[in-house]
N, C-alpha and C. Protein backbone atom coordinates (compact mmCIF):
# COMPACT_ATOMS: atom_id res chain seq x y z
N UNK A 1 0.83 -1.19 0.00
CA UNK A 1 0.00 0.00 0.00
C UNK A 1 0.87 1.25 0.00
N UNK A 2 2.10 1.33 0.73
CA UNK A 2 2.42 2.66 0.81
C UNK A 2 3.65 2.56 -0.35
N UNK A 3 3.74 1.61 -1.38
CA UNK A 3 4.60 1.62 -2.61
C UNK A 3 3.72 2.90 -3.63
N UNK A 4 2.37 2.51 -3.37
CA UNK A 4 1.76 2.81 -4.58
C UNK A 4 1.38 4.22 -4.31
N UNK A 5 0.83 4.73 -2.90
CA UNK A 5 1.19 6.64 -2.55
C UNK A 5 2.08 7.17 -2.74
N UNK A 6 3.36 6.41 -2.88
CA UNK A 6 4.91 7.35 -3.02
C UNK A 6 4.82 6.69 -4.69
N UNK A 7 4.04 6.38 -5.36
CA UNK A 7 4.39 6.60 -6.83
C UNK A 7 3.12 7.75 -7.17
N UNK A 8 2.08 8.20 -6.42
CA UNK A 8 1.31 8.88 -7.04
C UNK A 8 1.41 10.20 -6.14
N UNK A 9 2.41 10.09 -4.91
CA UNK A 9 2.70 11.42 -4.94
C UNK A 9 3.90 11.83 -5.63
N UNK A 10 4.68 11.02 -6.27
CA UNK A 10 5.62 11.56 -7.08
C UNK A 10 5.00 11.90 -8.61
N UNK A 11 3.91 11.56 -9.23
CA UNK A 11 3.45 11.91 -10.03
C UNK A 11 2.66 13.32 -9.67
N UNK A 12 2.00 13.49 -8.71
CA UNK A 12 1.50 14.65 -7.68
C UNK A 12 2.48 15.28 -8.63
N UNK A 13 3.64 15.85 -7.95
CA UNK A 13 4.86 16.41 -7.75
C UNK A 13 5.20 16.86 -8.81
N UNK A 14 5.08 16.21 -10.09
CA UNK A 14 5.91 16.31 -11.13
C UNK A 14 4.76 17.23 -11.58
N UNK A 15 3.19 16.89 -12.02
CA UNK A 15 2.07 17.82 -12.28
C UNK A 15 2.20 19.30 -11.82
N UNK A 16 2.52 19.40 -10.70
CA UNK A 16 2.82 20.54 -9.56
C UNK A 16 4.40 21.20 -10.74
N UNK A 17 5.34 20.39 -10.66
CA UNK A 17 6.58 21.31 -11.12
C UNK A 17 6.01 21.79 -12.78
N UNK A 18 5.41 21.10 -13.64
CA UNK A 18 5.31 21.19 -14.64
C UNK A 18 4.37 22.24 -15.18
N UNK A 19 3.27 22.54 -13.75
CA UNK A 19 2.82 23.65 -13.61
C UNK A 19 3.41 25.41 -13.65
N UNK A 20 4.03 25.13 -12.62
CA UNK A 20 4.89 26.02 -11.88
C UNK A 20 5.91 26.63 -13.31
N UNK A 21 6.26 25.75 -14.00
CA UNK A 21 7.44 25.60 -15.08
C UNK A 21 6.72 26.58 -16.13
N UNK A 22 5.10 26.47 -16.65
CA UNK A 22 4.26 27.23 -17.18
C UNK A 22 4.04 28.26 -16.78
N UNK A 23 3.61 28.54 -15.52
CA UNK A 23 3.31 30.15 -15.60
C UNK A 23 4.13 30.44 -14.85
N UNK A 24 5.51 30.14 -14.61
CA UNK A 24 6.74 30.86 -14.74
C UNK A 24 6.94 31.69 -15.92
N UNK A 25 7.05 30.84 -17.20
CA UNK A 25 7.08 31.19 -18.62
C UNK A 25 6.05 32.49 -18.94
N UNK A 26 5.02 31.91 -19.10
CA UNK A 26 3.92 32.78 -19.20
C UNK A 26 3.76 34.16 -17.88
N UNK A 27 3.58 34.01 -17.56
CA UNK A 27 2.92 34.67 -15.74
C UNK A 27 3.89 36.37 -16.17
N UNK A 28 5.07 36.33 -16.12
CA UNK A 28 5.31 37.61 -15.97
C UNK A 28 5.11 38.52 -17.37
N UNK A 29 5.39 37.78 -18.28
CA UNK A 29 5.08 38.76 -19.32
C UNK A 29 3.58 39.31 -19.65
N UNK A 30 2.70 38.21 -19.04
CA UNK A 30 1.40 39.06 -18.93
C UNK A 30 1.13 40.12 -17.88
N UNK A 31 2.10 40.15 -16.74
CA UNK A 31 1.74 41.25 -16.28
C UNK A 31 2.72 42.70 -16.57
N UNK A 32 3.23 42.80 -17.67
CA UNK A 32 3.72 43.52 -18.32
C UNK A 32 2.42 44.37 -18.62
N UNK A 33 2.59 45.84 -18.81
CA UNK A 33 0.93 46.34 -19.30
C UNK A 33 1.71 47.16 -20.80
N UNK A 34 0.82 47.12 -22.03
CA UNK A 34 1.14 47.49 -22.72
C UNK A 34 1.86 48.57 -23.18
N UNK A 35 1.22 49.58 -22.09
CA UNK A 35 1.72 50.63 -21.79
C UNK A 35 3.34 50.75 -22.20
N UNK A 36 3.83 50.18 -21.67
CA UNK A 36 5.50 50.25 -21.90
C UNK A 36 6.18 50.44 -23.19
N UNK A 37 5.41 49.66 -23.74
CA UNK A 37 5.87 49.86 -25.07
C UNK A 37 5.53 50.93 -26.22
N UNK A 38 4.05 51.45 -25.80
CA UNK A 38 3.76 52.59 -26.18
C UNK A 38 4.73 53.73 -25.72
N UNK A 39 5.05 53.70 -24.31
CA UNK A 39 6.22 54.58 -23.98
C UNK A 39 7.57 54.62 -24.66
N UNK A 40 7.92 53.44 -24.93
CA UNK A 40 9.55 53.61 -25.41
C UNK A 40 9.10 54.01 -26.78
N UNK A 41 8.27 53.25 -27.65
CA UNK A 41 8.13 54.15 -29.08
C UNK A 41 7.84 55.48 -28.56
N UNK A 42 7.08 56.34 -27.97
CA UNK A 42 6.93 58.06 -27.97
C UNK A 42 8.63 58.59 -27.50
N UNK A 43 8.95 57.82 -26.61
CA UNK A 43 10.48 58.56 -26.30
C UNK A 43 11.10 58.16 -27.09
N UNK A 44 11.14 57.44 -28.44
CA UNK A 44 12.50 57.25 -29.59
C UNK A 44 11.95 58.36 -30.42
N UNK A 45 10.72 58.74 -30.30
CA UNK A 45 9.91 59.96 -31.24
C UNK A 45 9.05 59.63 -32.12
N UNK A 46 8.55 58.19 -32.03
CA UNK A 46 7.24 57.69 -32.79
C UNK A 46 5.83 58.19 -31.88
N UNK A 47 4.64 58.08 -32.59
CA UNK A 47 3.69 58.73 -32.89
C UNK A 47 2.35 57.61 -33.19
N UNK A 48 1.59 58.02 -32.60
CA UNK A 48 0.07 57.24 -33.46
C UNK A 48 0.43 55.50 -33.39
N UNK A 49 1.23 55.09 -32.00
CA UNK A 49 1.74 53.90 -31.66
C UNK A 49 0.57 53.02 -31.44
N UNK A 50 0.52 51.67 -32.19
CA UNK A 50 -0.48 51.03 -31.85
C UNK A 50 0.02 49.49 -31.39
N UNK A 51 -0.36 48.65 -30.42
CA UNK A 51 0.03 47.62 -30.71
C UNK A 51 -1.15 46.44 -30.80
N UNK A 52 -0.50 45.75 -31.93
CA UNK A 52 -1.27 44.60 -32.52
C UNK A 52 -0.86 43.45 -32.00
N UNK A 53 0.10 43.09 -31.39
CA UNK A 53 0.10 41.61 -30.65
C UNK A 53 0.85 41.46 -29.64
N UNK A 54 0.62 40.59 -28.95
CA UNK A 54 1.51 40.78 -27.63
C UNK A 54 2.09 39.00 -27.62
N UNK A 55 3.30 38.68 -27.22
CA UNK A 55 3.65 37.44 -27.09
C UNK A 55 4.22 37.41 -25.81
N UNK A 56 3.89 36.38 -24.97
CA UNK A 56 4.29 35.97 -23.60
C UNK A 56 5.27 34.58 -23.36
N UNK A 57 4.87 33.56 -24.85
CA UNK A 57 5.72 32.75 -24.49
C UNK A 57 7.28 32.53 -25.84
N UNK A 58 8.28 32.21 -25.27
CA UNK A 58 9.17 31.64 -25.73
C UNK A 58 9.73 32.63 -26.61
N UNK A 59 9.83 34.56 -26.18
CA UNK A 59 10.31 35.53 -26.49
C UNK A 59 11.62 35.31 -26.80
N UNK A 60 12.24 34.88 -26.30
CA UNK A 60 14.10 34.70 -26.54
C UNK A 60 14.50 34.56 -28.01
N UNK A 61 13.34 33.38 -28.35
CA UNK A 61 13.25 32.77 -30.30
C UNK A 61 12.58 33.34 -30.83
N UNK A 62 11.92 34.32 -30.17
CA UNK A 62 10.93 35.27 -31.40
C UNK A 62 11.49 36.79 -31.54
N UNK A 63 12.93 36.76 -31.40
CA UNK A 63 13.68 37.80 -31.48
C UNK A 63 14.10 38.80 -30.15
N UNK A 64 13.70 38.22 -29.09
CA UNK A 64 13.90 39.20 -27.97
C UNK A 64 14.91 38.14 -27.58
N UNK A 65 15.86 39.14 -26.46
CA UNK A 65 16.76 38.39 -25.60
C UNK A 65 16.20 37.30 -24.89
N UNK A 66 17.04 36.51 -23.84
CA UNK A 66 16.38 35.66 -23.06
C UNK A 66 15.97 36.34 -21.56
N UNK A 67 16.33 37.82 -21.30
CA UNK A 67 15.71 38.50 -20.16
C UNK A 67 14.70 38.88 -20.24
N UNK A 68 14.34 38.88 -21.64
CA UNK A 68 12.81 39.72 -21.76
C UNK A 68 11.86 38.78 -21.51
N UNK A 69 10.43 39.59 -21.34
CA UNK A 69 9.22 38.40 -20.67
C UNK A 69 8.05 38.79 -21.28
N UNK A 70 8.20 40.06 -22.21
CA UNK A 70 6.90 39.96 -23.60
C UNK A 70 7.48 40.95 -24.32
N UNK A 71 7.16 40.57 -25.66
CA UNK A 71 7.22 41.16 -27.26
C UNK A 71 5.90 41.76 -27.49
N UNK A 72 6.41 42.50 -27.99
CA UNK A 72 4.74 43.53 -28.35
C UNK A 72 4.99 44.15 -29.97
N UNK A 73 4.41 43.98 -30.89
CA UNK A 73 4.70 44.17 -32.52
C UNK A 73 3.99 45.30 -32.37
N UNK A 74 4.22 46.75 -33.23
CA UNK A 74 3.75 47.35 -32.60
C UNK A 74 3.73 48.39 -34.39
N UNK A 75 2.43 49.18 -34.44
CA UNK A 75 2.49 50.06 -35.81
C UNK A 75 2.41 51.23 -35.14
N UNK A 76 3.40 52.43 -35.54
CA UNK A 76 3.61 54.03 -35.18
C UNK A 76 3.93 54.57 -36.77
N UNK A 77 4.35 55.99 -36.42
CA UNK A 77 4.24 56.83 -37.08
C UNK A 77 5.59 57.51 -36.70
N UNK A 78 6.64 57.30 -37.66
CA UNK A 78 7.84 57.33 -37.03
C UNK A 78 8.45 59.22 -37.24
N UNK A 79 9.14 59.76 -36.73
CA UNK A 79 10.28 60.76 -36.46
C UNK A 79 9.73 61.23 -37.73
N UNK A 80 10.20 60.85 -39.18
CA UNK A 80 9.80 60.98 -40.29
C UNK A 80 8.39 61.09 -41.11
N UNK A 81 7.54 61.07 -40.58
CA UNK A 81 6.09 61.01 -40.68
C UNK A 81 5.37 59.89 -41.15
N UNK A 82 6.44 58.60 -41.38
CA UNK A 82 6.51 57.44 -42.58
C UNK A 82 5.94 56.12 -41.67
N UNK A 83 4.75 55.64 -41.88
CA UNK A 83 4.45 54.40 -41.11
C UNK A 83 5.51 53.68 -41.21
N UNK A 84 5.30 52.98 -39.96
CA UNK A 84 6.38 51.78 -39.87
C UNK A 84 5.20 50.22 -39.12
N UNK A 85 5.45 49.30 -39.87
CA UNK A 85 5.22 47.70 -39.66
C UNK A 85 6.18 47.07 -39.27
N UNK A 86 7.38 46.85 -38.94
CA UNK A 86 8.30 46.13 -38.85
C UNK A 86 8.90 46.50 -37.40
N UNK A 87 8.75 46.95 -36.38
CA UNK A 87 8.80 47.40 -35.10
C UNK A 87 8.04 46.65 -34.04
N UNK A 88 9.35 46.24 -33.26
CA UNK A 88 8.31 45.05 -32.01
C UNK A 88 9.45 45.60 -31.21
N UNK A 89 8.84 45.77 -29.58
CA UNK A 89 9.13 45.87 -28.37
C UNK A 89 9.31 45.16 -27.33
N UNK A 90 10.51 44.74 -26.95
CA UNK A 90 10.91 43.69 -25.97
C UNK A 90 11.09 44.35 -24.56
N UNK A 91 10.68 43.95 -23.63
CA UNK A 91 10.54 44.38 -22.56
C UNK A 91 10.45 42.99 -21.14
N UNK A 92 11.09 43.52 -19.93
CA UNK A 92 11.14 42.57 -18.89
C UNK A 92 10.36 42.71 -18.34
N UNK A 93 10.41 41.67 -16.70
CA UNK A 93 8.94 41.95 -16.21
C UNK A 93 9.48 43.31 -15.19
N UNK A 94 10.71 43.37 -14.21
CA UNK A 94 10.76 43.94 -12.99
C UNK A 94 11.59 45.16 -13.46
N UNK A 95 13.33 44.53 -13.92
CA UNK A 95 14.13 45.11 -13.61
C UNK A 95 14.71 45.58 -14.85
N UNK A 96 14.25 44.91 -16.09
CA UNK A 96 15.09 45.15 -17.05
C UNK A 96 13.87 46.15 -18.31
N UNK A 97 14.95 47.29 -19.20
CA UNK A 97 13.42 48.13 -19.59
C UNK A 97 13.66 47.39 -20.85
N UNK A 98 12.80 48.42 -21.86
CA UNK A 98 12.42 48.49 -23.08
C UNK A 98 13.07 48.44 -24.19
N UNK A 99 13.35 47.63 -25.01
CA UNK A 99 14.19 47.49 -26.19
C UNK A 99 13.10 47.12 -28.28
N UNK A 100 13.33 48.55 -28.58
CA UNK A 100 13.16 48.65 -29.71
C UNK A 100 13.76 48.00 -30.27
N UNK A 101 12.89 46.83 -31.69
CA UNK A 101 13.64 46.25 -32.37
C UNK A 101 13.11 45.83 -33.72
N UNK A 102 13.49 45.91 -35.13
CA UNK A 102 12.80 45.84 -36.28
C UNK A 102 13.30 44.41 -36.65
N UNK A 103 11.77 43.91 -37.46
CA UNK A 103 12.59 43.49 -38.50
C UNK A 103 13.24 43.16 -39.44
């Protein structure tokens, strides 16, 4: 009897880490508020900043570093008066800021 609790609390356990492992991943970049990124485009001197998508998981391979914790693709109205599409915003959750990046 007590073979078969220490195999289903080790399965417990693993459910629990595999959890934890997820909205680790996920969890902080959603509480990122969009906001941020609207900010760093107005302080590079873009304009009429909109953003169209936000990504929370697996940022590192979708062109952001591995500190960042959401990508935000983002359409403004750049310095030059000239739309821009090719502009996404990488940003951390606490400590690290805002990084403009095309592609």
């Amino acid at each position: 009897m007590g073979r078969s609790n220490s195999g289903l609390i080790e399965a417990a356990m693993m459910v629990v880490l595999v959890v934890l492992v997820i909205f680790s991943t996920f969890l902080p970049g959603l509480l990122v508020d969009q906001r941020v990124a609207v900010d760093a485009m107005g302080s590079a001197g873009y304009t009429n900043v909109q953003v169209v998508s936000r990504w929370t998981f697996l940022v590192g391979i979708a062109g952001c570093s591995g500190e960042d914790s959401v990508k935000f693709d983002v359409i403004a109205t750049g310095p030059n008066g000239k739309q821009i599409k090719n502009a996404y915003v990488c940003s951390g959750f606490l400590f690290k800021g805002s990084t403009i990046r095309y592609r």
